[in-house]
C-alpha atoms as a PDB file:
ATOM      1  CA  UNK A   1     -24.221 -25.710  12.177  1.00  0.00           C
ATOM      2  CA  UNK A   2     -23.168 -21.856  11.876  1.00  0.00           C
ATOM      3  CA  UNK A   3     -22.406 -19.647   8.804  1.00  0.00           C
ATOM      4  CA  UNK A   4     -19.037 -18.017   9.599  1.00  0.00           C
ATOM      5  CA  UNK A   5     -18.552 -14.932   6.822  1.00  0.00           C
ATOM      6  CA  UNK A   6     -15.128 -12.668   6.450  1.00  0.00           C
ATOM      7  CA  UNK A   7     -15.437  -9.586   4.683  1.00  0.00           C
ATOM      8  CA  UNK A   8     -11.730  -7.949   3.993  1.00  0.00           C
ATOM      9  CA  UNK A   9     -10.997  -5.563   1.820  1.00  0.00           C
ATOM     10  CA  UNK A  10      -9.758  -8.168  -0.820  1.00  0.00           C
ATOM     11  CA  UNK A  11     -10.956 -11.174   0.536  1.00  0.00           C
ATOM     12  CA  UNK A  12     -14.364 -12.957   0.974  1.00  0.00           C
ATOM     13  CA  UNK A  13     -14.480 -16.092   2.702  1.00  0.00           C
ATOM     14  CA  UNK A  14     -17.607 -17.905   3.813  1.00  0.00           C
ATOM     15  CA  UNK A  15     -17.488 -21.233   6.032  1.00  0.00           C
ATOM     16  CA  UNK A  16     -19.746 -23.823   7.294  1.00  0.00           C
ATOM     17  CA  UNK A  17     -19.085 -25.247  10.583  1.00  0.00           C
ATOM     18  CA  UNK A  18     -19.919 -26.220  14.542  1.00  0.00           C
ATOM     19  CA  UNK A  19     -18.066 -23.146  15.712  1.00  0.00           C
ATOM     20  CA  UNK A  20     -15.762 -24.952  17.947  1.00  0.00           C
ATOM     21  CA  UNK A  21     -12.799 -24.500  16.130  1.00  0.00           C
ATOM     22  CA  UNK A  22     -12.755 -28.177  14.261  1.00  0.00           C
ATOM     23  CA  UNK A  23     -12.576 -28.770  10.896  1.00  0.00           C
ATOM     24  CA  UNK A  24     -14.763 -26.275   8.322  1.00  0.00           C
ATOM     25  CA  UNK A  25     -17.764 -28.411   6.930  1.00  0.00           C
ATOM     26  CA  UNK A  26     -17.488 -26.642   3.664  1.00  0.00           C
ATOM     27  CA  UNK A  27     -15.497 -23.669   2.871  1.00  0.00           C
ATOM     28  CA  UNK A  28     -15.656 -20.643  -0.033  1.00  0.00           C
ATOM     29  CA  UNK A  29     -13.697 -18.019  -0.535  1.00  0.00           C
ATOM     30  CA  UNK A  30     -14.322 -15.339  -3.244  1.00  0.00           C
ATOM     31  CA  UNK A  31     -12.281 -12.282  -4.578  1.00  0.00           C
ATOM     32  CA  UNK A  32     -13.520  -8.236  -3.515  1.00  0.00           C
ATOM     33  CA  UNK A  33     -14.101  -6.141  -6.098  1.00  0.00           C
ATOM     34  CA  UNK A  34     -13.137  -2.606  -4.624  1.00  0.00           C
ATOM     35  CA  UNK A  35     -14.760  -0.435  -7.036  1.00  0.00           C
ATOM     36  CA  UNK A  36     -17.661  -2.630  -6.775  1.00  0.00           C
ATOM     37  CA  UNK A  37     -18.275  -1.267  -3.127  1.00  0.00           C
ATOM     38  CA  UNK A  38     -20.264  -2.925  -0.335  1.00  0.00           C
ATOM     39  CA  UNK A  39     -23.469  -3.689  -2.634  1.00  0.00           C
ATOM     40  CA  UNK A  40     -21.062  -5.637  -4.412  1.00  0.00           C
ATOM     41  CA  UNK A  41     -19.828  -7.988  -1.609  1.00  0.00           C
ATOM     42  CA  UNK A  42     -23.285  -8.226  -0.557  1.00  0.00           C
ATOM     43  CA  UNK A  43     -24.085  -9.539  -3.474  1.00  0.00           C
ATOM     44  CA  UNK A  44     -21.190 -12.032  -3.244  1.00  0.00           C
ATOM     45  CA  UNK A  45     -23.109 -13.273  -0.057  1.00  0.00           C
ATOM     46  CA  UNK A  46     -26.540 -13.138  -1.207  1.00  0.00           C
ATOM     47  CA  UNK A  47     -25.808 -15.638  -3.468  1.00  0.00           C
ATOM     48  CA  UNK A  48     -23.151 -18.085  -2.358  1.00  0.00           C
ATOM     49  CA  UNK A  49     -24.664 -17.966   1.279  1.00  0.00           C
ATOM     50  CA  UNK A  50     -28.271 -18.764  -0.402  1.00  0.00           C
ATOM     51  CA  UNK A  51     -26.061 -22.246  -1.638  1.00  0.00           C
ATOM     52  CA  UNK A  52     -24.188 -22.779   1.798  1.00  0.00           C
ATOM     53  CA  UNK A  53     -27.841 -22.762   3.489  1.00  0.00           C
ATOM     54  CA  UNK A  54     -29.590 -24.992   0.512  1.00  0.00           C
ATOM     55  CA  UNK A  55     -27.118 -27.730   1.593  1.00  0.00           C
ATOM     56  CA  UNK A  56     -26.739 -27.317   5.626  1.00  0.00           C
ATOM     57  CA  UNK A  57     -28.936 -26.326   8.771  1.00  0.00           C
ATOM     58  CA  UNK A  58     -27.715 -23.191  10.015  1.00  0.00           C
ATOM     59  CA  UNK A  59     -29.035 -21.840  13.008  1.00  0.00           C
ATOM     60  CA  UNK A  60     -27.296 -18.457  13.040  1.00  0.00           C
ATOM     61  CA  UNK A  61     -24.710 -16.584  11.000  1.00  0.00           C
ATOM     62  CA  UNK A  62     -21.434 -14.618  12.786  1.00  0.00           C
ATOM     63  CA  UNK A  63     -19.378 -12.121  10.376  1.00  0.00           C
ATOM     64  CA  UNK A  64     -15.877 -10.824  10.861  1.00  0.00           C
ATOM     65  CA  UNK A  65     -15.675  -6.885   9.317  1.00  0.00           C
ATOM     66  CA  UNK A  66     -12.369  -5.362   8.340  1.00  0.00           C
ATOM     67  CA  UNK A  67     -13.096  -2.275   9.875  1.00  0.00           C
ATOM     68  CA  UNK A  68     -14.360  -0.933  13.193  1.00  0.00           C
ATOM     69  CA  UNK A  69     -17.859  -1.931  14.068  1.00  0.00           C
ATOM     70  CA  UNK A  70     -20.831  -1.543  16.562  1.00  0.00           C
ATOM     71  CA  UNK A  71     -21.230  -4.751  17.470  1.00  0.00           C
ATOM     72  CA  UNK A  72     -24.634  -4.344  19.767  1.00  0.00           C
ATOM     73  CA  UNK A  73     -26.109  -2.554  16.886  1.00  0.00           C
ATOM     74  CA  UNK A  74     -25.063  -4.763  14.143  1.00  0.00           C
ATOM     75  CA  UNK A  75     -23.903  -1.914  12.424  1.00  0.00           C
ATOM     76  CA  UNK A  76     -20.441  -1.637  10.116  1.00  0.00           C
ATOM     77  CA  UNK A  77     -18.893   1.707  11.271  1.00  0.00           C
ATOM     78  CA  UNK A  78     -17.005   2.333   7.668  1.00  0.00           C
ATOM     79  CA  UNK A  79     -14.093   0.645   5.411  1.00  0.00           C
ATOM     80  CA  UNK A  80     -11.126   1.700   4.890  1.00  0.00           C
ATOM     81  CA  UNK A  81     -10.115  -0.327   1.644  1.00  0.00           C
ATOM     82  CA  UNK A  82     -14.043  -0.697   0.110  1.00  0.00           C
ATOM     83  CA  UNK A  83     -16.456   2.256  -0.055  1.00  0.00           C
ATOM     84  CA  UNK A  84     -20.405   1.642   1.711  1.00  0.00           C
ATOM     85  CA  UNK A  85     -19.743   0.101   4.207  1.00  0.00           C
ATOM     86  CA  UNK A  86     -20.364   3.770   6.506  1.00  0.00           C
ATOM     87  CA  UNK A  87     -23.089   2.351   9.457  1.00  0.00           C
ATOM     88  CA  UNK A  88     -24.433   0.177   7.361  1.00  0.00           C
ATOM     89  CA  UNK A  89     -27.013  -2.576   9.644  1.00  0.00           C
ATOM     90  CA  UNK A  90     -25.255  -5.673   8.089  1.00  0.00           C
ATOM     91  CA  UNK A  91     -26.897  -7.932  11.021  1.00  0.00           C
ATOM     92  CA  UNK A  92     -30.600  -6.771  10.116  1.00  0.00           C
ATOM     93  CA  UNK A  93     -29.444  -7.103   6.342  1.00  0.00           C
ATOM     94  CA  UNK A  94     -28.406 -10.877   6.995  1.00  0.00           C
ATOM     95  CA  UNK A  95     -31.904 -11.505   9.102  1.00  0.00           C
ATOM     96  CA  UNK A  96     -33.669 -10.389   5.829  1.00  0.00           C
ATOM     97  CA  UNK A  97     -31.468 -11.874   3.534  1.00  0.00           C
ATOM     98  CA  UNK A  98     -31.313 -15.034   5.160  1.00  0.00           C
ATOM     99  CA  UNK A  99     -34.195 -15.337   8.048  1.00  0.00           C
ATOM    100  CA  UNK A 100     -31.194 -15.949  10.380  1.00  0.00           C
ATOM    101  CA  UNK A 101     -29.997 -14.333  13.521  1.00  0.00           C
ATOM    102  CA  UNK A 102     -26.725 -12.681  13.047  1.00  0.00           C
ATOM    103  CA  UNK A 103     -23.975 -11.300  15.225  1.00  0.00           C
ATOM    104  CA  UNK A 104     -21.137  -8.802  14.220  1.00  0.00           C
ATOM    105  CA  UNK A 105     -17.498  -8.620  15.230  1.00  0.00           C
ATOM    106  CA  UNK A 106     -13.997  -6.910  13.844  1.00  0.00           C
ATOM    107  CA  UNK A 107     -11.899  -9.408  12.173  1.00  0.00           C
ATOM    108  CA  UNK A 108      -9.119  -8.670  14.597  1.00  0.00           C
ATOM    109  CA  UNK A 109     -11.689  -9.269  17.603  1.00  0.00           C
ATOM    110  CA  UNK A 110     -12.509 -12.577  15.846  1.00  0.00           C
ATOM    111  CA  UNK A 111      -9.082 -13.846  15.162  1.00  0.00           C
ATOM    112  CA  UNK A 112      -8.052 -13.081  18.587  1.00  0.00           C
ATOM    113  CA  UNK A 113     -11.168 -14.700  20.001  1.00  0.00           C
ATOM    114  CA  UNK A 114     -10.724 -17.893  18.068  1.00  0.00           C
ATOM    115  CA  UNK A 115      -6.732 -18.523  18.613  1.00  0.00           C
ATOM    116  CA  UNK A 116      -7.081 -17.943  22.384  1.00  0.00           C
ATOM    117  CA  UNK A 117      -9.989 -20.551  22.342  1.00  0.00           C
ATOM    118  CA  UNK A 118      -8.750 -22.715  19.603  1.00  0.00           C
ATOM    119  CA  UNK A 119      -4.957 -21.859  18.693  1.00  0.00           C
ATOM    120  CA  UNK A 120      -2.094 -20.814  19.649  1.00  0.00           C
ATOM    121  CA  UNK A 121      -3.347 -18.989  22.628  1.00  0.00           C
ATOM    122  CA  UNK A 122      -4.583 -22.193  24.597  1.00  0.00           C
ATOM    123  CA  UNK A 123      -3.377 -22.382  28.227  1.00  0.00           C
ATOM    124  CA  UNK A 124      -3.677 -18.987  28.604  1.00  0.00           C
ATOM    125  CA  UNK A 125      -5.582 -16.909  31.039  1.00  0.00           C
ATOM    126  CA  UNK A 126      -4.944 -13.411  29.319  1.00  0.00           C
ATOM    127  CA  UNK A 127      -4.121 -13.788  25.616  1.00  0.00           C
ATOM    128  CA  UNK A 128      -2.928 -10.573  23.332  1.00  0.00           C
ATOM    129  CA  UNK A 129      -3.640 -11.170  19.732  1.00  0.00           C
ATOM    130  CA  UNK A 130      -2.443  -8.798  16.769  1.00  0.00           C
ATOM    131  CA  UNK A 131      -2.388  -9.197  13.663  1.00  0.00           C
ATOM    132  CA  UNK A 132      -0.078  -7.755  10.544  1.00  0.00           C
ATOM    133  CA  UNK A 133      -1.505  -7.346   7.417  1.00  0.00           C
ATOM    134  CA  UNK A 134      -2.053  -4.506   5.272  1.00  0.00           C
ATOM    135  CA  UNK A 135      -3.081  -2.820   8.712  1.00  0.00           C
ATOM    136  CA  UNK A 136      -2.203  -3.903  11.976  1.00  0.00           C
ATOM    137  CA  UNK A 137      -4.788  -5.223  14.670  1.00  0.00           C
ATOM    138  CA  UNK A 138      -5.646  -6.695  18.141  1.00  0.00           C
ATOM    139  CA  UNK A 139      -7.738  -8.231  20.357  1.00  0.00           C
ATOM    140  CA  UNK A 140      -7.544  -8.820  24.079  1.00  0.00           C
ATOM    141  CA  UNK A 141      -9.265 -12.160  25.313  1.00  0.00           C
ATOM    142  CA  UNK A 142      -9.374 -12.764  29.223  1.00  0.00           C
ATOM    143  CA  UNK A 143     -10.624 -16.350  30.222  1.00  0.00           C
ATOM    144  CA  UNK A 144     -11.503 -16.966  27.153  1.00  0.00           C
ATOM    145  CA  UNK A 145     -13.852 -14.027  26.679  1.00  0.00           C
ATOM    146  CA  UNK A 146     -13.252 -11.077  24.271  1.00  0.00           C
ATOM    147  CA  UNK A 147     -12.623  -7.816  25.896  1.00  0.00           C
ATOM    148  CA  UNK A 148     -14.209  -4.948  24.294  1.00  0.00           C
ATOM    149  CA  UNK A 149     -13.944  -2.277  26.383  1.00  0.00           C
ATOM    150  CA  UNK A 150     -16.418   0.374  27.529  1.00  0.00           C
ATOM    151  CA  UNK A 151     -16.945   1.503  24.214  1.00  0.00           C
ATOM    152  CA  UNK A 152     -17.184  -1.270  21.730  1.00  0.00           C
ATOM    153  CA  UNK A 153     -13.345  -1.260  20.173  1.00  0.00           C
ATOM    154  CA  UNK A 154     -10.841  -1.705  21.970  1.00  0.00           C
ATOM    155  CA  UNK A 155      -7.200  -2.954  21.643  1.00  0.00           C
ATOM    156  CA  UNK A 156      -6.518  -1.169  18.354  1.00  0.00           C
ATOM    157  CA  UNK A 157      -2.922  -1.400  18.582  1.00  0.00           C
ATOM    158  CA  UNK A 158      -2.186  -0.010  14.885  1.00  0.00           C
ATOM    159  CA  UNK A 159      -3.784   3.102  15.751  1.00  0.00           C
ATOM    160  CA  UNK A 160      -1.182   4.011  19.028  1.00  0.00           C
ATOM    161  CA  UNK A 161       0.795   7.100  17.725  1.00  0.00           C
ATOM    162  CA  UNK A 162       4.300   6.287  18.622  1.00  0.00           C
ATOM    163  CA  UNK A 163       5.891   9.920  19.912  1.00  0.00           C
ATOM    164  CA  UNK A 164       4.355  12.702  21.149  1.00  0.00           C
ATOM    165  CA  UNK A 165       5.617  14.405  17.778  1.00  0.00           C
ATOM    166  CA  UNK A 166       2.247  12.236  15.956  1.00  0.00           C
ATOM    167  CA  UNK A 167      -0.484  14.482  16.797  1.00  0.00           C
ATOM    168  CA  UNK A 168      -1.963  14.052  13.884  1.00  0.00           C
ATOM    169  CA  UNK A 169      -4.450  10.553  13.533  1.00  0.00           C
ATOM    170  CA  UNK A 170      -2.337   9.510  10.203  1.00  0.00           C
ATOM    171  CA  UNK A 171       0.821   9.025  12.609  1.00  0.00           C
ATOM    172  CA  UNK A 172       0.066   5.903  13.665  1.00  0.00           C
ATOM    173  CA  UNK A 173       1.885   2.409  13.957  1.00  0.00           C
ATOM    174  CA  UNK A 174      -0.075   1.221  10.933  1.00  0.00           C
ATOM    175  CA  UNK A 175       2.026   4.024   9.091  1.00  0.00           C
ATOM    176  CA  UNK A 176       5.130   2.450  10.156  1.00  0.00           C
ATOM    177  CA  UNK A 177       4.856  -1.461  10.234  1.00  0.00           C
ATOM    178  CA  UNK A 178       1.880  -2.607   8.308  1.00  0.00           C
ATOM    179  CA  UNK A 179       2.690  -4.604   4.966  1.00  0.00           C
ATOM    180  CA  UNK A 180       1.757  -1.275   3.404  1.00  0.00           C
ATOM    181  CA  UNK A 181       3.981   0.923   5.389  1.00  0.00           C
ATOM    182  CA  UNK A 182       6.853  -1.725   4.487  1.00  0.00           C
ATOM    183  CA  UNK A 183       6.391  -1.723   0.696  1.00  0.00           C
ATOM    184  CA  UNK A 184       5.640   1.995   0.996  1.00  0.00           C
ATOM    185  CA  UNK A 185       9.344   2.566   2.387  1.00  0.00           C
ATOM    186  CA  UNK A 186      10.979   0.593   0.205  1.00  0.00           C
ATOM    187  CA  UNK A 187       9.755   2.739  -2.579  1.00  0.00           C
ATOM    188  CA  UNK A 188      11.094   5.364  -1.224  1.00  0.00           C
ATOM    189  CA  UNK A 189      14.027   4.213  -0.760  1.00  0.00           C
ATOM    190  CA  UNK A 190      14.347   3.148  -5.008  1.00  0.00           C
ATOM    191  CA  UNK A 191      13.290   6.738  -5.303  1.00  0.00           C
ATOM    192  CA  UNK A 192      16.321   7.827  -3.146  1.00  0.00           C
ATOM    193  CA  UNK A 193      18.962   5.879  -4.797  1.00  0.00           C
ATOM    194  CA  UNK A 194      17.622   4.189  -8.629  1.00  0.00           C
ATOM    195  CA  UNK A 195      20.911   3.292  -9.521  1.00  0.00           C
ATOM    196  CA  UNK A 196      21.843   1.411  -6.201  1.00  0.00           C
ATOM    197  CA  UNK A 197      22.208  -2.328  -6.622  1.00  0.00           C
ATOM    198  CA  UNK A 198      19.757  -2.744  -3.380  1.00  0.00           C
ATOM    199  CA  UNK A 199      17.133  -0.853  -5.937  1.00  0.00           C
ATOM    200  CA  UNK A 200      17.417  -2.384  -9.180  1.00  0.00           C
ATOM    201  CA  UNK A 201      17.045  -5.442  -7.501  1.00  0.00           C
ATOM    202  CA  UNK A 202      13.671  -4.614  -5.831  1.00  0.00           C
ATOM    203  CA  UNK A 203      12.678  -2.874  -9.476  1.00  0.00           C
ATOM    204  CA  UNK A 204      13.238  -6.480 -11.176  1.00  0.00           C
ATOM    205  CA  UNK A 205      11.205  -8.194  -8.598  1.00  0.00           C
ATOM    206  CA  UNK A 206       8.106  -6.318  -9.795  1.00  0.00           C
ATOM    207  CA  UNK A 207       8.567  -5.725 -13.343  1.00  0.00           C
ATOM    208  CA  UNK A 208      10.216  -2.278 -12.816  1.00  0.00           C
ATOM    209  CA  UNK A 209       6.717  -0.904 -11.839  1.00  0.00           C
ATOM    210  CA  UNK A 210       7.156   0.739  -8.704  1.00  0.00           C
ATOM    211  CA  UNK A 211       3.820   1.094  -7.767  1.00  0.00           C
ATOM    212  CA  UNK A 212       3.242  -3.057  -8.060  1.00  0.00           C
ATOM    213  CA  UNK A 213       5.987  -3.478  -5.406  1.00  0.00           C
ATOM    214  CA  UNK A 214       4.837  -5.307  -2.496  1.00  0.00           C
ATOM    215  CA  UNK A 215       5.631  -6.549   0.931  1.00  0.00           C
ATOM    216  CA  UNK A 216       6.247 -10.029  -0.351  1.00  0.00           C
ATOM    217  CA  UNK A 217       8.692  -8.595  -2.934  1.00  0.00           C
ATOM    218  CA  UNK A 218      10.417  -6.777  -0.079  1.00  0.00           C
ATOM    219  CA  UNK A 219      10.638 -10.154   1.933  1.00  0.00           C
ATOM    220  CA  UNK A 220      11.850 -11.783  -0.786  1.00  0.00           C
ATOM    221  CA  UNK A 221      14.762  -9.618  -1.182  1.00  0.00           C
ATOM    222  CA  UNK A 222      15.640  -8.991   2.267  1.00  0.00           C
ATOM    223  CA  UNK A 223      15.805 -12.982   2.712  1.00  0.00           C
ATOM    224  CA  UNK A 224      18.391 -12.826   0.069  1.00  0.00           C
ATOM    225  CA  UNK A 225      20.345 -10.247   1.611  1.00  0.00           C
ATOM    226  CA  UNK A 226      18.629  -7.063   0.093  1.00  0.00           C
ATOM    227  CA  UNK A 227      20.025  -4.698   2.736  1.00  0.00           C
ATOM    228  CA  UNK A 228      17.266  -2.188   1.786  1.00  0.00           C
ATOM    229  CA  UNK A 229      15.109  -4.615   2.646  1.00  0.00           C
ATOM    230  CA  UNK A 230      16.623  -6.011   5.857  1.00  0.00           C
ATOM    231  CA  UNK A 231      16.827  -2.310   6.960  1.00  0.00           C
ATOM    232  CA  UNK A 232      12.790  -1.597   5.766  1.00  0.00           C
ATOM    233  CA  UNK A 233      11.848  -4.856   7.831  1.00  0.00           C
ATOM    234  CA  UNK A 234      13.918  -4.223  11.292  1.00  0.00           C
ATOM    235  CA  UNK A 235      12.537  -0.589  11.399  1.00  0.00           C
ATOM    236  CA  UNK A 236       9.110  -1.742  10.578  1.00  0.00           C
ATOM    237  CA  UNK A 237       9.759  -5.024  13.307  1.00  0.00           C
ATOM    238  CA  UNK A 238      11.318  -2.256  15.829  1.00  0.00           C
ATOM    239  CA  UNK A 239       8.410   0.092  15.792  1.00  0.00           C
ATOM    240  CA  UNK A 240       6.175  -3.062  16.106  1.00  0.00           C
ATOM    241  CA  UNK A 241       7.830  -4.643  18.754  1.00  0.00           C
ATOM    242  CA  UNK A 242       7.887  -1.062  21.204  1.00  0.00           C
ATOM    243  CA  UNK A 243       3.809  -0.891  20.241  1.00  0.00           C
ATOM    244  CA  UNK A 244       3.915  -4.775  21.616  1.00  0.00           C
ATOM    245  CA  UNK A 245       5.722  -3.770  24.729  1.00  0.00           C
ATOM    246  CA  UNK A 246       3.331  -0.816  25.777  1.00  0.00           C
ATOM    247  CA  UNK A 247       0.661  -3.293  25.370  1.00  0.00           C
ATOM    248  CA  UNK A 248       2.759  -6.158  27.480  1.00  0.00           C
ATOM    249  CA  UNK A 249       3.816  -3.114  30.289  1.00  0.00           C
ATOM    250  CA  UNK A 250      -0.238  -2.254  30.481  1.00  0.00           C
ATOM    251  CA  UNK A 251      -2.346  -5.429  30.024  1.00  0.00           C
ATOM    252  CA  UNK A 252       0.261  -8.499  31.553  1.00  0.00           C
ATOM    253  CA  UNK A 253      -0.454 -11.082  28.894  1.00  0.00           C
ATOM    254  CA  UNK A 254       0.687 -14.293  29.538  1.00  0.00           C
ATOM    255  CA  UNK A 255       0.692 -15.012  25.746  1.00  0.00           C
ATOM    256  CA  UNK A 256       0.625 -12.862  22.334  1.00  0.00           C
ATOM    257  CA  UNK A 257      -0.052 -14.375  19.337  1.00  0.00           C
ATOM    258  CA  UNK A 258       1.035 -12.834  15.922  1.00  0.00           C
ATOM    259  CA  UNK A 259      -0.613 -13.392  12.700  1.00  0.00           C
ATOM    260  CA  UNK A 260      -1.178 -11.933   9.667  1.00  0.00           C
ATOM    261  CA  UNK A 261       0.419 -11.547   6.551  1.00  0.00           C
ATOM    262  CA  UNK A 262       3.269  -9.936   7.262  1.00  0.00           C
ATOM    263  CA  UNK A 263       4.162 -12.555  10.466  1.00  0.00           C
ATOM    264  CA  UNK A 264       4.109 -15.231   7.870  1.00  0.00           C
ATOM    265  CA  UNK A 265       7.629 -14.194   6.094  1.00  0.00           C
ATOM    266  CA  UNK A 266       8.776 -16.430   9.181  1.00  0.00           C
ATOM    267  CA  UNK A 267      11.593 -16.159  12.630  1.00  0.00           C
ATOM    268  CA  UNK A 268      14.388 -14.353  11.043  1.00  0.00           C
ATOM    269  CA  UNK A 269      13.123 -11.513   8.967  1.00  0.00           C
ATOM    270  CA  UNK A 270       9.918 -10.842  11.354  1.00  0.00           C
ATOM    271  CA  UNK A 271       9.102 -12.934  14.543  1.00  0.00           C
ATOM    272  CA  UNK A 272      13.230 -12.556  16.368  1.00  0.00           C
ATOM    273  CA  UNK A 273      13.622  -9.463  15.375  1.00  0.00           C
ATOM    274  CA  UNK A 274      10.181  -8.613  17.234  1.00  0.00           C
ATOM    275  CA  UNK A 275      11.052 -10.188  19.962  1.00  0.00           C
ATOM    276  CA  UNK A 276      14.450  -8.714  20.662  1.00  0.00           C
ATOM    277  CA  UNK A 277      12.151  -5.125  20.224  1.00  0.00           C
ATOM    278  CA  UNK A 278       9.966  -6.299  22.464  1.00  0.00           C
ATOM    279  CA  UNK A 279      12.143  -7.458  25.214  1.00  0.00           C
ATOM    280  CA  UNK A 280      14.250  -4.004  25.031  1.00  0.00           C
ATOM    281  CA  UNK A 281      11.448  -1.790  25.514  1.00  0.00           C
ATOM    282  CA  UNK A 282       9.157  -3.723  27.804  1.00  0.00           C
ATOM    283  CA  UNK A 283       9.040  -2.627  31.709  1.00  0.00           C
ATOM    284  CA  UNK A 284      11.902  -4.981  33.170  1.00  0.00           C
ATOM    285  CA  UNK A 285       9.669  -7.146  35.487  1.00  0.00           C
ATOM    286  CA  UNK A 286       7.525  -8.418  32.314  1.00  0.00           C
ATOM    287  CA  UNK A 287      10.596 -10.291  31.155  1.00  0.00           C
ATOM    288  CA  UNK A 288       9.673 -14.105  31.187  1.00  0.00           C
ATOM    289  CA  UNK A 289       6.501 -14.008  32.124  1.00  0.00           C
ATOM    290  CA  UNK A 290       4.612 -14.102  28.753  1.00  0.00           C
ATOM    291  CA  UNK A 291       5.530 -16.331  25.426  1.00  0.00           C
ATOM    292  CA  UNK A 292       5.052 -14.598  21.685  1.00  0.00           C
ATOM    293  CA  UNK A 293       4.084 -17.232  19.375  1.00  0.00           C
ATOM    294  CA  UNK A 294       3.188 -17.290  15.878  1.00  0.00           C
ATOM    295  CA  UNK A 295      -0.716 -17.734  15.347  1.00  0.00           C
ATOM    296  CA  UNK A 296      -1.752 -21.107  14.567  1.00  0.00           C
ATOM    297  CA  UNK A 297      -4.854 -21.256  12.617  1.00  0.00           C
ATOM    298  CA  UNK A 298      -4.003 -19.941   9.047  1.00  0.00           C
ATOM    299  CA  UNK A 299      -6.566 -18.093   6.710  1.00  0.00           C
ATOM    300  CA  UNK A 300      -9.933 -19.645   7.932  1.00  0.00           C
ATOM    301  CA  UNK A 301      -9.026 -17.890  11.791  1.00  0.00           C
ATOM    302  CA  UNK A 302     -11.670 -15.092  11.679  1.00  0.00           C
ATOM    303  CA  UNK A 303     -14.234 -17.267  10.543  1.00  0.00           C
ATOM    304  CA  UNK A 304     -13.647 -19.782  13.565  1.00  0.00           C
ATOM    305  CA  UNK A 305     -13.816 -16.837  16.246  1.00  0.00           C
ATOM    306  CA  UNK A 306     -17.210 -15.713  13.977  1.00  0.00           C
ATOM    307  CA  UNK A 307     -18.461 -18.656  14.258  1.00  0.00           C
ATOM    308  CA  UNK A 308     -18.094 -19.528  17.765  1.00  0.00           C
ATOM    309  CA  UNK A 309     -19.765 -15.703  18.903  1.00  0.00           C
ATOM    310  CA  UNK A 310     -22.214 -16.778  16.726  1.00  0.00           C
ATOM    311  CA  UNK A 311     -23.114 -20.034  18.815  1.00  0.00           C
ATOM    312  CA  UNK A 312     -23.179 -17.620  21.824  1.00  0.00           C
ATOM    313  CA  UNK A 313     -26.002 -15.232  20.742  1.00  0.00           C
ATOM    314  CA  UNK A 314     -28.886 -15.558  22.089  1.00  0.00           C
END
């Protein structure tokens, strides 16, 4: 058996399994306390990984990190949601805590890994995963086998800047389509016009507390014909789907998958509009030869791809 562990920037999850992308043997998932940094999670783990172990053989343990990493060090690079996380050794941490080997991978990396082994990416040779959250991520998985490039991270599609105008590292896709950047431009948009109908609807979704609105709330209204919110979503799904294209134009995929949060508010508000982006700005000869499909494994994804590097490490 493996220990798979996710560490988000809201969510914990820890998982018991073979690492073959079958059913979870026993499953936890726990809450992040921001402002209780990364001796906080750790804590978290200490303890419900000391129960996990008390009641299974585990042979090794395989976390998924919300952030960049350096996966032949075992080190966490930094957080962007949870402060000390900044080269932390979370593999050599786990061997103490635990007396188990440990291997470390982005949560992207993992996700991707696991639905083109496991998901919707089966069949495919060449397999382009992303993911839309409260960033956006990706992962590139040829034959099976996660590319990482020549430097450790690679495939970071929220961080192209779309426009020679974004010379500054803020600029990014992330700023534009994440659930973040979505909730963050329909605020401005209240802010533009309060008294609009499109606005006062959004206000009553969350309370009339500006700051609590979320992507969800957005969705919600744009499904029931919010047109500030069908206009924040199609930008948000346009700029996605051009990133998407660069990526399909470069790399050839014969399938992306798309998960996250954000994919999850379903074909008409995210997934068509995507793929009408996608096939406008992709380079001609790429049309038909790859599928997009909507990831298949749900919330316990990064802990199967985890898992399964995991059973891989020497």
């Amino acid at each position: 058996m493996l220990l798979g562990i996710e560490i988000g920037g809201t969510k914990l999850q820890l998982a018991v399994g073979p690492g073959c992308g079958t059913a979870l043997v026993e499953l936890r998932r726990l809450d992040v306390e921001p402002a209780r940094g990364a001796e906080g999670v750790l804590r978290q783990i200490a303890e419900c990984g000391a129960e996990l172990l008390s009641r299974h053989q585990v042979s090794a343990v395989g976390f998924g990190f919300g952030g960049p990493i350096d996966a032949a060090s075992g080190l966490t690079i930094t957080s962007h949601q949870v402060e000390g996380w900044d080269n932390f050794p979370l593999a050599e941490w786990c061997r103490d805590a635990f007396g188990l080997p440990a291997v470390l991978i982005n949560d992207s990396d993992a996700a991707g890994l696991a639905e083109a082994r496991f998901g919707a990416g089966q069949g495919g040779r060449v397999v382009f995963y992303s993911n839309v959250g409260s960033g956006i991520g990706g992962a590139l998985v040829l034959d099976g086998n996660l590319f990482c490039g020549g430097s450790g991270v690679a495939s970071e599609l929220g961080h192209l800047r779309p426009g020679l105008h974004c010379d500054t590292p803020d600029q990014t896709l992330e700023s534009m389509a994440s659930g973040w950047a979505i909730a963050a431009a329909a605020r401005s948009r209240i802010a533009e016009r309060p008294e609009s109908a499109e606005a006062r609807d959004l206000l009553a979704r969350c309370d009339g507390r500006t700051p609590l609105l979320t992507t969800r709330h957005v969705a919600d209204a744009a499904i029931a014909g919010n047109a500030v919110g069908r206009q924040v979503f199609a930008e948000a799904c346009e700029a996605y789907g051009w990133a998407l294209a660069q990526m399909i134009t470069l790399l050839a995929p014969n399938i992306v998958v798309l998960g996250g949060g954000v994919s999850l508010v379903g074909e008409e508000l995210f997934l068509a509009p995507v793929r009408a982006a996608v096939d406008r700005f992709v380079f001609p000869p790429h049309r038909g030869t790859f599928e997009i499909r909507p990831a298949a494994l749900g919330e316990e994804v990064v802990l199967h791809g985890a898992m399964a590097l995991a059973g891989e490490s020497p």
